[in-house]
Protein backbone atom coordinates (compact mmCIF):
# COMPACT_ATOMS: atom_id res chain seq x y z
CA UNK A 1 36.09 176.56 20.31
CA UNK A 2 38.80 178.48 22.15
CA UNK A 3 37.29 177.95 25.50
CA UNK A 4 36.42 174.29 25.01
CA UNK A 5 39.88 173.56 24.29
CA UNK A 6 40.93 175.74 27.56
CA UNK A 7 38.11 173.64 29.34
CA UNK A 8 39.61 170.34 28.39
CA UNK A 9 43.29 171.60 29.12
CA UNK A 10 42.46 172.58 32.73
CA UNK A 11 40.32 169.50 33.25
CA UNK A 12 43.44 167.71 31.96
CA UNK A 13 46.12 169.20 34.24
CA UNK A 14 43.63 168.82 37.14
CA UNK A 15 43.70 164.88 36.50
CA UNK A 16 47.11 165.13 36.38
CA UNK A 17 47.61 167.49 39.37
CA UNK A 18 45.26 164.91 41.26
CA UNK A 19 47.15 162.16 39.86
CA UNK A 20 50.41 163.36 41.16
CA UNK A 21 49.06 164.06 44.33
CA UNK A 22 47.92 160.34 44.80
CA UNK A 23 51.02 159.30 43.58
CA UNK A 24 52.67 161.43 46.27
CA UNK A 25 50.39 159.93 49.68
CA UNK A 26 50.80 156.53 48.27
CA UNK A 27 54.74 156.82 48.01
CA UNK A 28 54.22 158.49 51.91
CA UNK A 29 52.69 155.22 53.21
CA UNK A 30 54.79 153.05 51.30
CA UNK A 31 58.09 154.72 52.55
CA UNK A 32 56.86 154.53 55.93
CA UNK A 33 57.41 150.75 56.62
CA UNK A 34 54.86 148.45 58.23
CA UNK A 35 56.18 149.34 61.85
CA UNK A 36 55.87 152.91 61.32
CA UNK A 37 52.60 152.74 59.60
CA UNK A 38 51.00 150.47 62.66
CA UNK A 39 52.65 153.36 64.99
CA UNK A 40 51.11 156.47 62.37
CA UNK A 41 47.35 154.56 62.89
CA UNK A 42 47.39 153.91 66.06
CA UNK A 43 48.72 157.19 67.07
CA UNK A 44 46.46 159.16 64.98
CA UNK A 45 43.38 157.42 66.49
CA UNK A 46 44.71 157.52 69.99
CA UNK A 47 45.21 161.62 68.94
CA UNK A 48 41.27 161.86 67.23
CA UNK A 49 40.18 160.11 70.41
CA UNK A 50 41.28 162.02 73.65
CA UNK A 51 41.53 165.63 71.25
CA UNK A 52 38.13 165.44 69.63
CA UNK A 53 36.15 163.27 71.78
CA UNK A 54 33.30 162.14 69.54
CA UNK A 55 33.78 165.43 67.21
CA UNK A 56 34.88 163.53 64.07
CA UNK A 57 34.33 167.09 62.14
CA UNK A 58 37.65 167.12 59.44
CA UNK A 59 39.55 169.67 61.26
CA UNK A 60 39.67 168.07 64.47
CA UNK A 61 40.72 164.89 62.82
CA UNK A 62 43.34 166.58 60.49
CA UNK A 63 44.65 168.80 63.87
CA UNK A 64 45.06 165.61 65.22
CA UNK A 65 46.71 163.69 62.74
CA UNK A 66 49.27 166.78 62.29
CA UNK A 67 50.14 167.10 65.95
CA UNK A 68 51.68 163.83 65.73
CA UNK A 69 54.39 164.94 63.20
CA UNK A 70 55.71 167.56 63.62
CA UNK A 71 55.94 169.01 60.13
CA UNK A 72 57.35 166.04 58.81
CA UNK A 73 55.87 166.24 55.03
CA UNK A 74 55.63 162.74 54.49
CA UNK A 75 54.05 161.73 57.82
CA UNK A 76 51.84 164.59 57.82
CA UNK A 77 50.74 162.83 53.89
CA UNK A 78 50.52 159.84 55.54
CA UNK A 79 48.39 160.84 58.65
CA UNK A 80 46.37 162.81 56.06
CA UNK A 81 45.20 159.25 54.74
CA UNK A 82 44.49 157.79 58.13
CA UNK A 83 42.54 160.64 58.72
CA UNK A 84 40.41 160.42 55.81
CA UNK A 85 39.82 156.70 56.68
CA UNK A 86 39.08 157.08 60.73
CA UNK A 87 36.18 159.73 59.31
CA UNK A 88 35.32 157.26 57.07
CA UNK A 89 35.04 154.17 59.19
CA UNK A 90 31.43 154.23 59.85
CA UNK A 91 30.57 154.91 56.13
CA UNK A 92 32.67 151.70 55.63
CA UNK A 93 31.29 149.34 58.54
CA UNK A 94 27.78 149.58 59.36
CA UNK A 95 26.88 149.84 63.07
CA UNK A 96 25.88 146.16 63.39
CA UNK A 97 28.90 144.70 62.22
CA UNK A 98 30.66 147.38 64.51
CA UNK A 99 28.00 145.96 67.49
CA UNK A 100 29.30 142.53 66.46
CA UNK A 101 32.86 143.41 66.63
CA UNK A 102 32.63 145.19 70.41
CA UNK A 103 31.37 141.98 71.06
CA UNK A 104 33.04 139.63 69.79
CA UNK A 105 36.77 141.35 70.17
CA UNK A 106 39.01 142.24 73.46
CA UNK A 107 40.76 144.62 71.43
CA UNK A 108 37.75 147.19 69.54
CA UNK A 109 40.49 148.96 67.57
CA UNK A 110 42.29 146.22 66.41
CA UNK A 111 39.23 144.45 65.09
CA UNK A 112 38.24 147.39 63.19
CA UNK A 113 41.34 148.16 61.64
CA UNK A 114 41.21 144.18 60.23
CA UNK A 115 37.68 144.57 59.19
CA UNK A 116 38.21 148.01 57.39
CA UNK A 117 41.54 146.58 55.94
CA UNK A 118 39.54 143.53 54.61
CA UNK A 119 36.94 145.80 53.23
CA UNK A 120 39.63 148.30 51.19
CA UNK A 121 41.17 145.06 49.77
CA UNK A 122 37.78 144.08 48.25
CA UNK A 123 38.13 147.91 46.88
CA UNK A 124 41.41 147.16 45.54
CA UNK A 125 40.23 143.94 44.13
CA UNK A 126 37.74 145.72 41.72
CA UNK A 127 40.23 148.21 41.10
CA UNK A 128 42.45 145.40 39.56
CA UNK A 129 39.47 143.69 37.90
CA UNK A 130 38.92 147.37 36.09
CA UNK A 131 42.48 146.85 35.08
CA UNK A 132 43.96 149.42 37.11
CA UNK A 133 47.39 149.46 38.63
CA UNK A 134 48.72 150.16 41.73
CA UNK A 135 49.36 153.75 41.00
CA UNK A 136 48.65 157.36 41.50
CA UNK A 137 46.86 157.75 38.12
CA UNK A 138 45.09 154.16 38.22
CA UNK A 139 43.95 154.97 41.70
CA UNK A 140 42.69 158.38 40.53
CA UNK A 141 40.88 157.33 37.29
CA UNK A 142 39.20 154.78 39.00
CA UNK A 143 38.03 156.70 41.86
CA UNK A 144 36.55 159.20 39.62
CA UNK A 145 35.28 157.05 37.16
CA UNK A 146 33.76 154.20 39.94
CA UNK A 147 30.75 155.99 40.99
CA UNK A 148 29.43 156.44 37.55
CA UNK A 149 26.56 153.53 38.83
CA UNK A 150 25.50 153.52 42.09
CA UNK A 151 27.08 150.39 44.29
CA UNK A 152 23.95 149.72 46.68
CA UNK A 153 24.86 147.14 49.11
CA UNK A 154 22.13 144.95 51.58
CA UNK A 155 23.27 144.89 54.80
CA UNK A 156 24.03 141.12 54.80
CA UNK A 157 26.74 141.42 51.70
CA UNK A 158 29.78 142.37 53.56
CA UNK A 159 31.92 142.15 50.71
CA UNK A 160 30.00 144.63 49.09
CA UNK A 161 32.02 148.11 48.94
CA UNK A 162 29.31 150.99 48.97
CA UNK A 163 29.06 154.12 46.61
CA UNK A 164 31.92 156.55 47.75
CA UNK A 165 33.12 160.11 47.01
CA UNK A 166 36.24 160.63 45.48
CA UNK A 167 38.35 161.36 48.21
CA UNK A 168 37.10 158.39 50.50
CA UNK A 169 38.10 155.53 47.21
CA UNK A 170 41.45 157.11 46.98
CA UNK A 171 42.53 157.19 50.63
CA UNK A 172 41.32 153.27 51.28
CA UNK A 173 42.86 152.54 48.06
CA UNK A 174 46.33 154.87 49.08
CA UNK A 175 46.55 152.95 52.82
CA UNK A 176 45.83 149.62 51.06
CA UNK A 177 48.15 149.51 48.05
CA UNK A 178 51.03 151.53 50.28
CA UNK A 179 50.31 148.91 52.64
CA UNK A 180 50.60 145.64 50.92
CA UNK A 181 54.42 146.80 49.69
């Protein structure tokens, strides 16, 4: 009985740990303004892209992201979340809607960055419909609990938002909510 109850307090301060820390990124990309958030994407892709050059493995991306600033906490929470998401684009946007947006656009980067945005609000969306708030510990508990069924999606449903792990939901969730403020 002892250890059960130890179980369920650890498992409890590691929501709330998590919780925190979501609470902590979001308040990073809220406090960093619209301007400075444009500036923090496009920097951190311009950064993945001429460092890494097609290596998308985490540490390039996160060596990347950091470079940019310059152990400044916040912006290095911040670029933390548009480094989750710039690994995460092509689990987000399959590669014929990416074909269709090389085409179709002048500006490849820019297009992406409106269809991903479009695609984390349809995120948020069910995260309000589940009655969660915009909030470290809604974002967290919904993240967790989402995947619970699996979200199949047909290539032809591009509102669909596919099954995700943990850390993916919470940083297109983070950039979207601290976004939209």
């Amino acid at each position: 009985m002892r250890r059960a109850l130890l179980v369920c307090a650890l498992v409890a301060t590691a929501h709330a740990d998590r919780a925190d820390w979501v609470a902590r990124e979001l308040a990073a990309v809220r406090d960093l303004g619209p301007v400075r958030r444009a500036e923090l994407e496009r920097d951190v892709y311009e950064a993945t892209r001429t460092r890494c050059h097609g290596d998308t493995t985490i540490r390039c991306v996160v060596d990347a992201a950091d470079s940019i600033c310059h152990g400044d906490a916040a912006c290095e929470a911040a670029a933390d979340v548009v480094a989750a998401n710039t690994r995460a684009a092509n689990d987000w946007i399959d590669e014929a809607t990416r074909a269709q947006l090389v085409r179709g656009s002048a500006d490849y980067r820019a297009a992406l960055a409106t269809e991903l945005h479009r695609r984390f609000g349809a995120l948020a969306s069910e995260l309000a419909l589940a009655g969660g708030g915009a909030d470290g510990a809604s974002i967290d508990e919904f993240c967790r609990t989402r995947d619970r069924t699996v979200h199949a999606c047909t290539g032809d449903d591009v509102t669909c938002v596919p099954s995700l792990p943990w850390s993916r939901c919470v940083a297109a969730l983070v950039w979207y909510i601290g976004s939209e403020r």
